[in-house]
C-alpha atoms as a PDB file:
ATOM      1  CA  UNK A   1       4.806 -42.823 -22.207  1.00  0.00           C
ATOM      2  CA  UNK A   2       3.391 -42.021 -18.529  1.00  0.00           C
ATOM      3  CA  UNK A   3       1.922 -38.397 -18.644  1.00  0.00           C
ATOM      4  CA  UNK A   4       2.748 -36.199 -15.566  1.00  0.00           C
ATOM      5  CA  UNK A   5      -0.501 -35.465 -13.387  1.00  0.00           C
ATOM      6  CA  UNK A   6      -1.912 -31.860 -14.679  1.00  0.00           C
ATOM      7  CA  UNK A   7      -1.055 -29.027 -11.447  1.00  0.00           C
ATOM      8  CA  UNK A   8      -3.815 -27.563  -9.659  1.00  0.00           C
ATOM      9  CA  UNK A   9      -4.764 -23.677 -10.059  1.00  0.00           C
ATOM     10  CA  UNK A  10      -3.422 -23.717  -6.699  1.00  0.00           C
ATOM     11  CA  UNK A  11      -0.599 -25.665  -7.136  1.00  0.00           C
ATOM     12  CA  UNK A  12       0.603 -23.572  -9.832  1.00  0.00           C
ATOM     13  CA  UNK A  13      -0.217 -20.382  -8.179  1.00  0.00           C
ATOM     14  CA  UNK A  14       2.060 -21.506  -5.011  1.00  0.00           C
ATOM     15  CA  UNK A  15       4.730 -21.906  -7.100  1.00  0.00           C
ATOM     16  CA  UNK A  16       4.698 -18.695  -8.872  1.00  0.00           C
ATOM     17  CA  UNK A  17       4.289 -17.463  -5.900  1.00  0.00           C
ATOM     18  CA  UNK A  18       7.339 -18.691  -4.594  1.00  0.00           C
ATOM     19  CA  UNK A  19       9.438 -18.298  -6.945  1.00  0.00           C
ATOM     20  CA  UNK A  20       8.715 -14.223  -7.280  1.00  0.00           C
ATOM     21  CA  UNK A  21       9.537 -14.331  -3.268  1.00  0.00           C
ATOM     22  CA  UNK A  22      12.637 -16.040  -4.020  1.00  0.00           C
ATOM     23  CA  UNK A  23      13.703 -13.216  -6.671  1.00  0.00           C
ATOM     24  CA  UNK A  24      13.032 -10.503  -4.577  1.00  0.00           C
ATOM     25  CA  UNK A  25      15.350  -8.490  -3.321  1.00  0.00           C
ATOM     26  CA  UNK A  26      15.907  -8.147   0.305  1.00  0.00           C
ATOM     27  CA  UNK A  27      14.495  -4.584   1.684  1.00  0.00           C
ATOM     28  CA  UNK A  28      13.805  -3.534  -2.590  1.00  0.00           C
ATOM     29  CA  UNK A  29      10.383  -2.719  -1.672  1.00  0.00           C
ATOM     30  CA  UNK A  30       9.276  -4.269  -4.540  1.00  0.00           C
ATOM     31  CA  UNK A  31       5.981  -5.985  -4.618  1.00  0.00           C
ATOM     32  CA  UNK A  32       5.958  -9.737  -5.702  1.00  0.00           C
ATOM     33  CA  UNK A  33       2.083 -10.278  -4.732  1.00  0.00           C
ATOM     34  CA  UNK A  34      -0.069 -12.584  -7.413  1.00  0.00           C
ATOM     35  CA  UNK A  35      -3.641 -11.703  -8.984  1.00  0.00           C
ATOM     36  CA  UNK A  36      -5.737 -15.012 -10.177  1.00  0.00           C
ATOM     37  CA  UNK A  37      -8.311 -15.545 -12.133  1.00  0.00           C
ATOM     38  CA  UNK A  38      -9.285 -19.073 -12.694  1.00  0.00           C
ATOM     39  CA  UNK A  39     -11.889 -20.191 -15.295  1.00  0.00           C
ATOM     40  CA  UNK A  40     -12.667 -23.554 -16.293  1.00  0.00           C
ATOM     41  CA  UNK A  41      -9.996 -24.088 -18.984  1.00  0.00           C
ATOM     42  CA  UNK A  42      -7.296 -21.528 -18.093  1.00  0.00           C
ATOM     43  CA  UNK A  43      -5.843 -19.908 -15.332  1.00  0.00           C
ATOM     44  CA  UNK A  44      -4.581 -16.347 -15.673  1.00  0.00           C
ATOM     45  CA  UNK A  45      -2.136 -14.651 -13.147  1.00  0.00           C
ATOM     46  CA  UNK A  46      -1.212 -11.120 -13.284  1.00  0.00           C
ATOM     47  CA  UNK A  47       1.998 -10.131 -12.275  1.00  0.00           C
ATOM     48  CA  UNK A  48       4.005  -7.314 -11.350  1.00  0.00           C
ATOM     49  CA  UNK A  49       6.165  -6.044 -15.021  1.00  0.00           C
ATOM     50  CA  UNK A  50       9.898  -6.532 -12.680  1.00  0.00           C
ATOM     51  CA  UNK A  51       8.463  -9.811 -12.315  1.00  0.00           C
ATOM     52  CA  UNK A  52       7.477 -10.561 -15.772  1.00  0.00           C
ATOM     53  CA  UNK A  53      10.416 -12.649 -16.496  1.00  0.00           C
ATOM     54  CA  UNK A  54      10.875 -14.545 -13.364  1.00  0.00           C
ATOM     55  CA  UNK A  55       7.169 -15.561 -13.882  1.00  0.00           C
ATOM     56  CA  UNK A  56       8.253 -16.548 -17.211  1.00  0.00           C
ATOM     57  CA  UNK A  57      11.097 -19.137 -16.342  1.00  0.00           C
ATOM     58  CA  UNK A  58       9.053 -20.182 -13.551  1.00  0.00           C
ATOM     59  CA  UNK A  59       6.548 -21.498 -15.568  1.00  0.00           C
ATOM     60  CA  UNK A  60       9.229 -23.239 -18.115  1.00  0.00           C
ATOM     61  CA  UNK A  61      11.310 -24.415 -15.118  1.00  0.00           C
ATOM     62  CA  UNK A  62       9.094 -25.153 -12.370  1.00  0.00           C
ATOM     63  CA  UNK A  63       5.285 -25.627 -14.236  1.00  0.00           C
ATOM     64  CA  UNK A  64       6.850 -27.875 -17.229  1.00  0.00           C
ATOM     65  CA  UNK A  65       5.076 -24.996 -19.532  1.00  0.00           C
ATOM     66  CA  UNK A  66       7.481 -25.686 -22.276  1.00  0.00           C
ATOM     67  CA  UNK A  67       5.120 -24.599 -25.067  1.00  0.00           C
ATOM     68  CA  UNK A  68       5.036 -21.085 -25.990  1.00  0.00           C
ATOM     69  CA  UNK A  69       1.760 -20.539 -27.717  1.00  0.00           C
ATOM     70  CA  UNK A  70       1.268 -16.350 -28.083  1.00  0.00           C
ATOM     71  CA  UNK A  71       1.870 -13.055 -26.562  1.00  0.00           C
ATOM     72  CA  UNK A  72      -0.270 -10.448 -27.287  1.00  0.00           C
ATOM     73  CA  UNK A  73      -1.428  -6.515 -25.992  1.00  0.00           C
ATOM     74  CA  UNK A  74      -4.646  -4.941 -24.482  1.00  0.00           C
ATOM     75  CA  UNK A  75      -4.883  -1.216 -24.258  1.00  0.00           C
ATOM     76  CA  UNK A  76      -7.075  -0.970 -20.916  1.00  0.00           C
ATOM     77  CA  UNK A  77      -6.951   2.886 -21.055  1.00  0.00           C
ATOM     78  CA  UNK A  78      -6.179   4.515 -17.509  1.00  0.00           C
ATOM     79  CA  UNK A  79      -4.990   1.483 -16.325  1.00  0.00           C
ATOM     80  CA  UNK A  80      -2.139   1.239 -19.516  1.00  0.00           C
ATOM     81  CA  UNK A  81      -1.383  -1.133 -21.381  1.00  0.00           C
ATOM     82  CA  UNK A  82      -1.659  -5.166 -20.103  1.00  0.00           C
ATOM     83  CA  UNK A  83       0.807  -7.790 -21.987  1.00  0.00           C
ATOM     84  CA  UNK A  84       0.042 -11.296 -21.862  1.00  0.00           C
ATOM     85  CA  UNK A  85       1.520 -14.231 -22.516  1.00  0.00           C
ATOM     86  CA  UNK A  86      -0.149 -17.678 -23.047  1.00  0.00           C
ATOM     87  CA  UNK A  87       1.994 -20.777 -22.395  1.00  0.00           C
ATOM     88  CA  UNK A  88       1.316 -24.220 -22.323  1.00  0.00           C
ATOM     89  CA  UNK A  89       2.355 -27.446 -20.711  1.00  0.00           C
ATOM     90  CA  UNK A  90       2.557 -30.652 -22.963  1.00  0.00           C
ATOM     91  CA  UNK A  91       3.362 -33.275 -20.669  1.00  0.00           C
ATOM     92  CA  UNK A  92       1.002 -32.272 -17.864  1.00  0.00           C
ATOM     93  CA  UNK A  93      -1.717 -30.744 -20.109  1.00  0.00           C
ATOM     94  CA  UNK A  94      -2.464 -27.250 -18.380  1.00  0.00           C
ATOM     95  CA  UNK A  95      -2.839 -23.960 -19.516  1.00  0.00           C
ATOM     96  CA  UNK A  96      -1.194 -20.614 -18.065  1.00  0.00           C
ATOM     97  CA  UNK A  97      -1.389 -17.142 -19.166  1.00  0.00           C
ATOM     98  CA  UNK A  98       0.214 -14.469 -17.901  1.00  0.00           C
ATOM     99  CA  UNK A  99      -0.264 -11.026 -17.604  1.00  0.00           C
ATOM    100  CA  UNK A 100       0.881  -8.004 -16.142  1.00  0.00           C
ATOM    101  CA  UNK A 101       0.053  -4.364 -16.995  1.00  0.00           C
ATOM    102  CA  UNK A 102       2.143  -1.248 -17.692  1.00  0.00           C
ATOM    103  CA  UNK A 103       1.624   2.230 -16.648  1.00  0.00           C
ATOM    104  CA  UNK A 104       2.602   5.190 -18.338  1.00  0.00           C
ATOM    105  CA  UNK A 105       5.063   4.836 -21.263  1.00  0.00           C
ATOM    106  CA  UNK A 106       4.718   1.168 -21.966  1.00  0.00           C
ATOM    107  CA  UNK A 107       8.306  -0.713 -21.258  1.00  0.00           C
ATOM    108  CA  UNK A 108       8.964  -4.285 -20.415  1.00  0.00           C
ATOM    109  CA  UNK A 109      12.057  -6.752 -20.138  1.00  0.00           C
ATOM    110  CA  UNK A 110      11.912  -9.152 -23.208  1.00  0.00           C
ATOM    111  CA  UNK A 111      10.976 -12.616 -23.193  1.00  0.00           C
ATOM    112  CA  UNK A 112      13.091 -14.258 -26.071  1.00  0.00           C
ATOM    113  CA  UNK A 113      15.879 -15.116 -23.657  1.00  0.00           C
ATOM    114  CA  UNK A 114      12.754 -17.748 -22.534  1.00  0.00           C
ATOM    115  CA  UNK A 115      11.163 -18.310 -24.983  1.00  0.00           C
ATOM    116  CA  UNK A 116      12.468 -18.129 -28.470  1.00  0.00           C
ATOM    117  CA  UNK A 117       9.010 -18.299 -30.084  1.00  0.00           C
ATOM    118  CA  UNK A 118       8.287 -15.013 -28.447  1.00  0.00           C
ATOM    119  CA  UNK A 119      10.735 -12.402 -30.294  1.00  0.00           C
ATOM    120  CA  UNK A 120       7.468 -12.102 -33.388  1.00  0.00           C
ATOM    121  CA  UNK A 121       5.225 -11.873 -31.270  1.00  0.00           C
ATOM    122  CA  UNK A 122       6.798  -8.881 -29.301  1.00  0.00           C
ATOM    123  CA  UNK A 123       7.422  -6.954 -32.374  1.00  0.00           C
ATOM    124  CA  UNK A 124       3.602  -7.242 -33.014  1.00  0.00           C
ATOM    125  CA  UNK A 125       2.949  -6.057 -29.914  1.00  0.00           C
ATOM    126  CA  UNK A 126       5.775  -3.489 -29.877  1.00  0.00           C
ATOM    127  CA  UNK A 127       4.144  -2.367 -33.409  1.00  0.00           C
ATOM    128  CA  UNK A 128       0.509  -2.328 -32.676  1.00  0.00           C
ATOM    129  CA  UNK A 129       0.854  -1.250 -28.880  1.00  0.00           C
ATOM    130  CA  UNK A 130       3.925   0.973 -28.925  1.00  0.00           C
ATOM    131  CA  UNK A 131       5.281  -1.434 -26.226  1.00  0.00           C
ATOM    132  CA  UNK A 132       8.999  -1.447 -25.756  1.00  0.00           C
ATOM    133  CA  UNK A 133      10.524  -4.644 -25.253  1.00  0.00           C
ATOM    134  CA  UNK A 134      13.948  -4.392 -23.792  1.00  0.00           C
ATOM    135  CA  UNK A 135      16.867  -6.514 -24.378  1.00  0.00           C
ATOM    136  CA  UNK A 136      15.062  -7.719 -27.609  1.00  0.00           C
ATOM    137  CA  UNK A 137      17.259  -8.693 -30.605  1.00  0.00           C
ATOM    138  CA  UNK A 138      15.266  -6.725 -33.089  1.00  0.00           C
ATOM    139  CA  UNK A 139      11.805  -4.722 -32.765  1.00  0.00           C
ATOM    140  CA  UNK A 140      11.888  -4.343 -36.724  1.00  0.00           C
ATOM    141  CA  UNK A 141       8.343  -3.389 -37.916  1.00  0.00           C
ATOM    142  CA  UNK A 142       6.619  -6.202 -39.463  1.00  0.00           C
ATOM    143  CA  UNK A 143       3.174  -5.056 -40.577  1.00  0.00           C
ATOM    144  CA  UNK A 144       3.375  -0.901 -41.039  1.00  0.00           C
ATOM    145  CA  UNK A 145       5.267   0.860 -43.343  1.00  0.00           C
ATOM    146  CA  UNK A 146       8.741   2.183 -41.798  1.00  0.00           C
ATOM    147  CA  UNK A 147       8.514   5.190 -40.156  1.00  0.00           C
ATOM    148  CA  UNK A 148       5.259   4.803 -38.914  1.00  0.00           C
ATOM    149  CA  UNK A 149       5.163   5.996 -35.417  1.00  0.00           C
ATOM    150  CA  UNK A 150       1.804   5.248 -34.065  1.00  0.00           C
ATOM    151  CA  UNK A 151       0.421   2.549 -32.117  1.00  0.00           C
ATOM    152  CA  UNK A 152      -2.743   1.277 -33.913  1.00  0.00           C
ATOM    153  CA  UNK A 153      -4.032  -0.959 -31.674  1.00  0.00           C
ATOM    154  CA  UNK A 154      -4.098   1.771 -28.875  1.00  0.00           C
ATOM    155  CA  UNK A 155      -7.425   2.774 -28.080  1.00  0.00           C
ATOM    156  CA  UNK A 156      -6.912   6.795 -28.552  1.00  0.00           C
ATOM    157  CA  UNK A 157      -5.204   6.029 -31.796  1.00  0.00           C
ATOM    158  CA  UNK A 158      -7.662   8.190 -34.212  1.00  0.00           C
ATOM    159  CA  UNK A 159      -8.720   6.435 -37.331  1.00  0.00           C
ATOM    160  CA  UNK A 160      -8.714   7.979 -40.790  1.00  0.00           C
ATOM    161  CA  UNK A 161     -12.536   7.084 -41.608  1.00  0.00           C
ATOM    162  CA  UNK A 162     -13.362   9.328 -38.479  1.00  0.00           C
ATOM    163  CA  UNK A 163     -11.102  11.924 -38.737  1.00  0.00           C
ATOM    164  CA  UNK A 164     -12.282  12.475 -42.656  1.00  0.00           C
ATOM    165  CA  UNK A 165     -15.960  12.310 -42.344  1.00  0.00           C
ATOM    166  CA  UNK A 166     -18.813  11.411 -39.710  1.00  0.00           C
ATOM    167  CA  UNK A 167     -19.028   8.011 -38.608  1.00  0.00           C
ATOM    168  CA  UNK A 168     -22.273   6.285 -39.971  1.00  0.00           C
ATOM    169  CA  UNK A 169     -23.450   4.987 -36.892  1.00  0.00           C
ATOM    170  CA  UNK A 170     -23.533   5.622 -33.073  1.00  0.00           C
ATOM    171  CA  UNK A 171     -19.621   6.638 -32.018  1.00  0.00           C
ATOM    172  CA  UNK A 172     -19.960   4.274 -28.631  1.00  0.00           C
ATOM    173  CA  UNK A 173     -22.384   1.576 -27.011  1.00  0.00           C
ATOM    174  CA  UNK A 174     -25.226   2.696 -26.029  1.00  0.00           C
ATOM    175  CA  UNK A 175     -25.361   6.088 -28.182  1.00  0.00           C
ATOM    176  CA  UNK A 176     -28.016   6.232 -30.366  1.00  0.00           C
ATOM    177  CA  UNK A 177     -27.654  10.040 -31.733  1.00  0.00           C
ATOM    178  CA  UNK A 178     -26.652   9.332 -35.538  1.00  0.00           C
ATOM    179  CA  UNK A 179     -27.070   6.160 -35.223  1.00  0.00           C
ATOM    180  CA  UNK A 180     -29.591   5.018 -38.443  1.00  0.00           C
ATOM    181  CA  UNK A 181     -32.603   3.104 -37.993  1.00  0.00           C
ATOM    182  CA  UNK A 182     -33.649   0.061 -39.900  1.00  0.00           C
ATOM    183  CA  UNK A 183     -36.918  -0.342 -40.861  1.00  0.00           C
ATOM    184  CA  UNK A 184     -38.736  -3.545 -39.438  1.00  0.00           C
ATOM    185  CA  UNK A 185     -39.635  -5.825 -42.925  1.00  0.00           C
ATOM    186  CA  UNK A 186     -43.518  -6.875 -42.766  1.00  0.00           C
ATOM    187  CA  UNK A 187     -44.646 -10.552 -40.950  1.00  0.00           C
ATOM    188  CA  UNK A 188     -44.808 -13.095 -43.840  1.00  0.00           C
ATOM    189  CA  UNK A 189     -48.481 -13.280 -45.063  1.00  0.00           C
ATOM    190  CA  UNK A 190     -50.457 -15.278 -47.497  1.00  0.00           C
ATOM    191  CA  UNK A 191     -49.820 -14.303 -50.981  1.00  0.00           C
ATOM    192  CA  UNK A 192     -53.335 -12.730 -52.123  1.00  0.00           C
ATOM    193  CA  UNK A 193     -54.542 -14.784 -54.535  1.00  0.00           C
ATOM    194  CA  UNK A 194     -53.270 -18.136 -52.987  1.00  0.00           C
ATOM    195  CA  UNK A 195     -56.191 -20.477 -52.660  1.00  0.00           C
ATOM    196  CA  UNK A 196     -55.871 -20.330 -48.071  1.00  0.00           C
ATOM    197  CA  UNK A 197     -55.417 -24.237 -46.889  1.00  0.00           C
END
């Protein structure tokens, strides 16, 4: 079996690219324009959320990512809330994730017309993030009991151990009010009474 050659971080970028030009509509106003961050194992472009699943089928289509690996959350406070999505390409051996971040009331076309694999890991999220996934077949909870209405994984999501009582140690990096201070144990000695070598 001949293995394709693995794309470029630029390669792969171009193509994005050019395929979120291509979907654009003419005088929309919307904004197709790619963030990249390359590292030395993965590359990870952040695009716009009207984008998200053009970006998507691009990288099934076009990259030969044909393995869905996860999709996942990050609460990244002002900012909202960033979805990514880490895909993978068997025959040419790269790596792509792909991100994009959410303002506001978190809301974003689903990816399960894409990639199958995707439609538990978007309840997750939908579940632990609050993020909406529209057009997806079923956003049953998995994890919490029904009727839950929070997002846990949010970061002003107030948990019970701090709401009930004081937290033990410092509240945030760096704080040291509260925080309790371990005693340093003694050097190891010489037992007295042990004939010294």
């Amino acid at each position: 079996m001949t293995r394709a050659p693995a794309l470029t971080p630029a390669a792969i970028t171009g193509r994005l690219q050019a395929a979120l030009t291509e979907i654009r509509p003419a005088g929309s106003g919307l904004d197709t324009e790619i963030d990249t961050e390359i590292s030395p194992d993965m590359l990870t472009v952040t695009v716009p959320p009207h984008a998200w699943v053009a970006a998507l089928a691009c990288a099934r289509d076009e990259l030969d990512c044909d393995f869905f690996d996860w999709l996942t959350g990050v609460d990244e406070l002002d900012a909202g809330v960033a979805v990514l999505a880490h895909v993978y390409s068997l025959a040419g051996r790269h790596h792509l994730v792909l991100r994009t971040v959410l303002p506001g009331e978190p809301a974003l076309a689903t990816a399960t017309g894409i990639y199958r694999g995707a439609a538990w890991h978007e309840r997750e999220t939908h579940e632990m993030f609050g993020v909406l996934f529209e057009g997806h077949p079923g956003l049953d909870p998995l994890l919490l009991p029904d009727g839950f209405e929070l997002a846990p994984l949010r970061k002003n999501f107030v948990l019970a151990a701090r709401r009930d009582r004081d937290w033990p140690g410092a509240k945030e990096p760096g704080e040291t009010a509260g925080a309790r201070v371990r005693r340093r144990p003694p050097a190891p000695t010489i037992h007295d009474g042990w004939p010294a070598s």
